[in-house]
Protein backbone atom coordinates (compact mmCIF):
# COMPACT_ATOMS: atom_id res chain seq x y z
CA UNK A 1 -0.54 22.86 8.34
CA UNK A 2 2.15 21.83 10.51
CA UNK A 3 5.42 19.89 10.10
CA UNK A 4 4.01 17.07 12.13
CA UNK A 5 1.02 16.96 9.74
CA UNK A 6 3.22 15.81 7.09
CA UNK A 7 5.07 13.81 8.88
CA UNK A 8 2.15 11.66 9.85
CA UNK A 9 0.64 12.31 6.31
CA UNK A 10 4.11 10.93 4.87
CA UNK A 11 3.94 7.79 7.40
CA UNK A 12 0.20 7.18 6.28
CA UNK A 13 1.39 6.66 2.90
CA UNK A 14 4.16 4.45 3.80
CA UNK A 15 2.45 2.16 6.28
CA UNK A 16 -0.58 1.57 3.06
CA UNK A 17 1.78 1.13 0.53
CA UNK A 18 3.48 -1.41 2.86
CA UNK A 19 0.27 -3.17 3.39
CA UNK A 20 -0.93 -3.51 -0.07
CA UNK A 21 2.51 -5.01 -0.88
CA UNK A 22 1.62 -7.18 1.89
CA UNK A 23 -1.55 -8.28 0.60
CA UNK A 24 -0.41 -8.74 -2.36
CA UNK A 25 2.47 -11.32 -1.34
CA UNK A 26 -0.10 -13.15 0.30
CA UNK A 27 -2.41 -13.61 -2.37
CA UNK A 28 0.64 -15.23 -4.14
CA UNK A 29 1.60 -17.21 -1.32
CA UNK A 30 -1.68 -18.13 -1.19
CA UNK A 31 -2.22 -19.40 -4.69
CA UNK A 32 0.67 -21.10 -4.56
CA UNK A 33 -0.22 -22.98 -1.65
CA UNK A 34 -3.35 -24.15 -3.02
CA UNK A 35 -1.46 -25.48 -6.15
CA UNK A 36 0.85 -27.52 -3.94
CA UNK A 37 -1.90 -28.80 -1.72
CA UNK A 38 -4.07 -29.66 -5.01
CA UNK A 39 -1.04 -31.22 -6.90
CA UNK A 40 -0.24 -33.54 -3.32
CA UNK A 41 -3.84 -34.67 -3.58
CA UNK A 42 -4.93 -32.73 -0.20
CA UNK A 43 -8.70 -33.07 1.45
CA UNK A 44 -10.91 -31.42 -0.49
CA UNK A 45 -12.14 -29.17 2.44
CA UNK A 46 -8.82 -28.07 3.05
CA UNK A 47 -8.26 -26.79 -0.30
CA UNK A 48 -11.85 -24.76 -0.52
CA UNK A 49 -10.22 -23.65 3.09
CA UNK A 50 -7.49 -21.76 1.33
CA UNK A 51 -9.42 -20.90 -1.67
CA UNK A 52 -11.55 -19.04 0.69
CA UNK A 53 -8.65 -17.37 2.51
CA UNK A 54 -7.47 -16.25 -0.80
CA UNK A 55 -10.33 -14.88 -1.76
CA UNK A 56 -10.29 -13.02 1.28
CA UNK A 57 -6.96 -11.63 0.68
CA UNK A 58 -7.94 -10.95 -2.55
CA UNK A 59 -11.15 -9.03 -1.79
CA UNK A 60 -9.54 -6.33 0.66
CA UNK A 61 -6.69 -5.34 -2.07
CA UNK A 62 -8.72 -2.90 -3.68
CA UNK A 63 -9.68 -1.21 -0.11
CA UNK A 64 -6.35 -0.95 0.13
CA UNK A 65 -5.80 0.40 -2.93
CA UNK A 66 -8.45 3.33 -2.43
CA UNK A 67 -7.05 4.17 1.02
CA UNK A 68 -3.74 4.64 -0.13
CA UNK A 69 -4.49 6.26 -3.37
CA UNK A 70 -6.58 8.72 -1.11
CA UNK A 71 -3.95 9.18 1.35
CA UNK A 72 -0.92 10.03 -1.38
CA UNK A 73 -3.35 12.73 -3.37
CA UNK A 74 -3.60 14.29 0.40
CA UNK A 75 0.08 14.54 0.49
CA UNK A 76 0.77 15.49 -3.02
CA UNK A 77 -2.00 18.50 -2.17
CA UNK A 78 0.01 19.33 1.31
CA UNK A 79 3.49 19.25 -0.11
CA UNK A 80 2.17 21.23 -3.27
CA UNK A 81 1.41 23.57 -0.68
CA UNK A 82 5.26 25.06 -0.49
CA UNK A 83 4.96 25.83 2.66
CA UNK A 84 8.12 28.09 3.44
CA UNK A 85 8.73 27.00 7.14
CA UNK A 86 9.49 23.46 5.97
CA UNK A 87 12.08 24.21 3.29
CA UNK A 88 14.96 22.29 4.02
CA UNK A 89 13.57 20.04 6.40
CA UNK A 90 13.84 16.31 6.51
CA UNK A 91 10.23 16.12 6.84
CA UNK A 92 9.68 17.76 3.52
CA UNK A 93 12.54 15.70 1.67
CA UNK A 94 11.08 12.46 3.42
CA UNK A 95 7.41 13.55 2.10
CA UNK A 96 8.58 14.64 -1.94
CA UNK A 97 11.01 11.34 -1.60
CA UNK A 98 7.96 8.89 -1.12
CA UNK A 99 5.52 10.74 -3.41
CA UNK A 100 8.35 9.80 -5.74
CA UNK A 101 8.96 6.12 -4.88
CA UNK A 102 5.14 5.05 -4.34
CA UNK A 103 3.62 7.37 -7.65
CA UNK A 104 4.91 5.38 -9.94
CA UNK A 105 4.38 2.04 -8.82
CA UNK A 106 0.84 2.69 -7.88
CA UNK A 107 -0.05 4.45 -11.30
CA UNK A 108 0.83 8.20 -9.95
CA UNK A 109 2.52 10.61 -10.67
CA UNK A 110 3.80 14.01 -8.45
CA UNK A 111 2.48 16.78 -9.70
């Protein structure tokens, strides 16, 4: 594999972790939204609006979830490799640095 394999490998996993935070944020956004609408008495329809755009939200987490779980066990596997050309590089210390920050807070570990 090639240095610019795990470099877009290593971006994969960023850009997914970023988006389930995302979705995430949303769904409490979201929920709080509908408790403010709810508590100032809003239209009916416009609540069960935003109920449904929660559940939306809520809905595509896990996706997200399997797609990045998927992509950081492909990264773990490529920079488990040791490939000796990319000892030393920034690539390689960018890849090992987010299997590090995203493992734990997505319930894995580097191996």
């Amino acid at each position: 594999m090639s240095l610019n394999t795990l470099k877009i490998k290593t971006g994969v996993v960023k850009r997914y972790f970023k988006e389930e935070k995302s979705y995430h944020k949303e769904v409490e956004d979201q929920e709080k939204r509908i408790e403010k609408l709810t508590a100032e008495g809003a239209d009916p329809s416009v609540i069960n609006k935003q109920k449904e755009v929660l559940e939306e939200s809520q809905r595509i987490i896990p996706d997200v979830q399997s797609r990045l779980k998927g992509a950081y066990e492909e990264l773990r596997n490529l920079v488990n490799q040791k490939n000796p050309s990319w000892t030393g590089t920034t690539e390689l210390e960018d890849a090992e640095n987010t299997l590090k920050d995203v493992g734990p807070e997505i319930g894995l570990q580097n191996n």
